[in-house]
C-alpha atoms as a PDB file:
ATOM      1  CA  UNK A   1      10.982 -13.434  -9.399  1.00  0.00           C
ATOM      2  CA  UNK A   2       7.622 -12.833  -7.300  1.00  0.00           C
ATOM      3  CA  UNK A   3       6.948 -15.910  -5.296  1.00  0.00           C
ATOM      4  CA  UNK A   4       3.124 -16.731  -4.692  1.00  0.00           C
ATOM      5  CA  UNK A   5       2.906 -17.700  -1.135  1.00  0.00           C
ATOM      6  CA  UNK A   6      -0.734 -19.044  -1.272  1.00  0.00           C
ATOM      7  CA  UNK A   7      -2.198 -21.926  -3.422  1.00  0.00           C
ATOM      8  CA  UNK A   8      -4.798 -19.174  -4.049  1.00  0.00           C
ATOM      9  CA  UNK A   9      -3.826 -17.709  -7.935  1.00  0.00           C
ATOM     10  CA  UNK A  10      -6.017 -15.941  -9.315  1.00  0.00           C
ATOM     11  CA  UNK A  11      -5.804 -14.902 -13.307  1.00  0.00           C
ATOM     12  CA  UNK A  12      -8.073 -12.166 -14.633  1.00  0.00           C
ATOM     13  CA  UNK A  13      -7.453 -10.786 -17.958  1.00  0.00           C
ATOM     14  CA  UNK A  14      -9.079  -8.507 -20.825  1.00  0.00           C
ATOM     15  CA  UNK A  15      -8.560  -5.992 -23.820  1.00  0.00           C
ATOM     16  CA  UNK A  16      -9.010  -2.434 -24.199  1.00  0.00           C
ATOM     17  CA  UNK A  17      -9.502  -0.649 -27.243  1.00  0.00           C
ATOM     18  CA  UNK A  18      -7.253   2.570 -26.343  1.00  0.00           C
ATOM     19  CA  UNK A  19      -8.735   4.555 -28.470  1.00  0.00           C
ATOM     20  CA  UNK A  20     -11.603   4.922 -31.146  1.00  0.00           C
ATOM     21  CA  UNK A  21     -11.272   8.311 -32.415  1.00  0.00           C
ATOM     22  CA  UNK A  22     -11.417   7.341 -36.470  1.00  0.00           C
ATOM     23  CA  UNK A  23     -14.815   6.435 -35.720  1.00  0.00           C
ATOM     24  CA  UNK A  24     -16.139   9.983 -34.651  1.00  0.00           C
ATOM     25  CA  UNK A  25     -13.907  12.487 -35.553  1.00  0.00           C
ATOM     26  CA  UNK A  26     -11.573  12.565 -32.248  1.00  0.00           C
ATOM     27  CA  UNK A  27      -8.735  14.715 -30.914  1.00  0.00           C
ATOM     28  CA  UNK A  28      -6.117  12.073 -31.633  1.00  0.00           C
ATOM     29  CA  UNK A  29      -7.823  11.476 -35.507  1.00  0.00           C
ATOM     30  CA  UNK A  30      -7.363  15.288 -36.401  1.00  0.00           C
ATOM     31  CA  UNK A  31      -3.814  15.730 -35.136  1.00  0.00           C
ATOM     32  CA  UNK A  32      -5.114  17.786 -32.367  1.00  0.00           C
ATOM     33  CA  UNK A  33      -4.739  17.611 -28.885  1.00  0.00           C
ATOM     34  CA  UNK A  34      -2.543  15.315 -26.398  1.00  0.00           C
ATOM     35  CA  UNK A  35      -0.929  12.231 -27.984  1.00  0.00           C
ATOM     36  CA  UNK A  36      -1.391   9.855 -25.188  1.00  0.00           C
ATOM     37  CA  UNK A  37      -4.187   7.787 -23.860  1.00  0.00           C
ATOM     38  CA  UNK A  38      -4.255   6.029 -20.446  1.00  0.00           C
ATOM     39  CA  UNK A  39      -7.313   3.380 -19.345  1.00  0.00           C
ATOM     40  CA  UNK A  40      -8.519   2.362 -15.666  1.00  0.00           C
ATOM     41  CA  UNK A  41      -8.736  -1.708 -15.111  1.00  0.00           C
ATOM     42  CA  UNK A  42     -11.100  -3.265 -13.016  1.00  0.00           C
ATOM     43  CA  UNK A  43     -10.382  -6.595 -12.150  1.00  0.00           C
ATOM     44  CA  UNK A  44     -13.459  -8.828 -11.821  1.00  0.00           C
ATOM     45  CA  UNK A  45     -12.231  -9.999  -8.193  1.00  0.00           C
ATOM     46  CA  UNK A  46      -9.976  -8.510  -5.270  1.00  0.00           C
ATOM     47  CA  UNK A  47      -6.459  -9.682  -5.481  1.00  0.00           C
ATOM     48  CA  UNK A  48      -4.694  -9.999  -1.844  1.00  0.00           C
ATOM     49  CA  UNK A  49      -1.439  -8.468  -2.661  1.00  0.00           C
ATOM     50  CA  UNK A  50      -0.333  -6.503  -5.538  1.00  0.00           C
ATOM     51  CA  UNK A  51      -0.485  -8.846  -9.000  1.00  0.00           C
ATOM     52  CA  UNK A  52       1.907  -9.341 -11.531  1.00  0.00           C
ATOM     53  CA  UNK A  53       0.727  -7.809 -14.427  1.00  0.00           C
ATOM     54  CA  UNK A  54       1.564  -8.445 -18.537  1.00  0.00           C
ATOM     55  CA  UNK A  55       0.702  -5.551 -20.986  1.00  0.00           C
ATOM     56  CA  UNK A  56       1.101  -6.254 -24.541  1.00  0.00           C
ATOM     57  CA  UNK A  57      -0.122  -4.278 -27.884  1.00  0.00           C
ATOM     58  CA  UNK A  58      -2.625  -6.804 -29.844  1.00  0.00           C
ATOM     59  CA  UNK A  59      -3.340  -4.682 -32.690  1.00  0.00           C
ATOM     60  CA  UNK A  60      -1.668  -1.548 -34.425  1.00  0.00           C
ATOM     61  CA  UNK A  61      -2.702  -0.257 -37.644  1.00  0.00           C
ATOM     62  CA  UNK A  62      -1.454   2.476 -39.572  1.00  0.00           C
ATOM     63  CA  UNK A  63      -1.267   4.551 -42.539  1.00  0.00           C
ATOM     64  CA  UNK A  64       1.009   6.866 -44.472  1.00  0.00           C
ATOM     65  CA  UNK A  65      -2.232   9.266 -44.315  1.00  0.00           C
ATOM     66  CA  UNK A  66      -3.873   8.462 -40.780  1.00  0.00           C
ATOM     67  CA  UNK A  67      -2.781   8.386 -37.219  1.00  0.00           C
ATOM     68  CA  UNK A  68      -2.074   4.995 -35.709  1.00  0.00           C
ATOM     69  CA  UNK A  69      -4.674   2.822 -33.837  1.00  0.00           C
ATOM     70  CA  UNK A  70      -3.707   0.845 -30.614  1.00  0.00           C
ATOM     71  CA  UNK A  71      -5.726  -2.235 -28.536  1.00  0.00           C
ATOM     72  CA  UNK A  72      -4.038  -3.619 -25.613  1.00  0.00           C
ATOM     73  CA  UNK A  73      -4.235  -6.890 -24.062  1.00  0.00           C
ATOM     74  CA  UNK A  74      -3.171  -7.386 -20.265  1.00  0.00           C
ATOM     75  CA  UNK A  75      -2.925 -10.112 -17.822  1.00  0.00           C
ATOM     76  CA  UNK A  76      -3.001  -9.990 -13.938  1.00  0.00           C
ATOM     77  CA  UNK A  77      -1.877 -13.130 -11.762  1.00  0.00           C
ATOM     78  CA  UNK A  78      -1.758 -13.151  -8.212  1.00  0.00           C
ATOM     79  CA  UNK A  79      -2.848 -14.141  -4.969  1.00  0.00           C
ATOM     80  CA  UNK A  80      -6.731 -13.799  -4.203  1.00  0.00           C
ATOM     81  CA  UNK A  81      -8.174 -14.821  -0.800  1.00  0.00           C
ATOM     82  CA  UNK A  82      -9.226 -18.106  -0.215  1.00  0.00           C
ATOM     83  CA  UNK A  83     -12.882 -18.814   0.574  1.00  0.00           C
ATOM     84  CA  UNK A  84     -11.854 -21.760   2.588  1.00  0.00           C
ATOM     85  CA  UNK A  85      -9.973 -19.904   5.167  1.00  0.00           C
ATOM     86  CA  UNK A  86     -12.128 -17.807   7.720  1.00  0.00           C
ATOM     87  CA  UNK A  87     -11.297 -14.940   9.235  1.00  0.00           C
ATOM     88  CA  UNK A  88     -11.982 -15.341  12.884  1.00  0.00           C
ATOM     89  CA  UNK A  89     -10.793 -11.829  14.538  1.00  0.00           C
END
């Protein structure tokens, strides 16, 4: 269990289409080239410490004649600096 030490949480969240490649023609469409696909997250604000973070698939289609299609969802909680305290050194 990760304990939060501050009563600073912060939440941030989004979704990331992995991978669009039925759309133009892509590697991954055609059967060609590597079968994996990896995504940088920016978080909208700076957590303190390292979050807690949830990854979970939120849509996957496929097809007897077409490669499958993956979106992600993920969820970050943690603590994020509190504007109340001041940094004085």
């Amino acid at each position: 269990m990760k304990r939060i030490s501050s009563n600073t949480i912060g939440m941030d969240q989004g979704t990331l289409e992995l991978f669009s490649d039925f759309q133009d023609g892509g590697e991954m469409w055609t059967g060609t080239g590597p079968r994996k696909v990896s995504r940088a997250v920016e978080f909208s604000e700076a957590f303190t410490a390292q979050p807690m973070v949830q990854v979970s698939l939120t849509m996957w289609d496929m097809g007897s004649d077409s490669n499958a299609r993956v979106s992600a969802s993920w969820l970050a909680i943690g603590d994020v600096a509190d504007p109340e305290q001041w940094d004085l050194y």
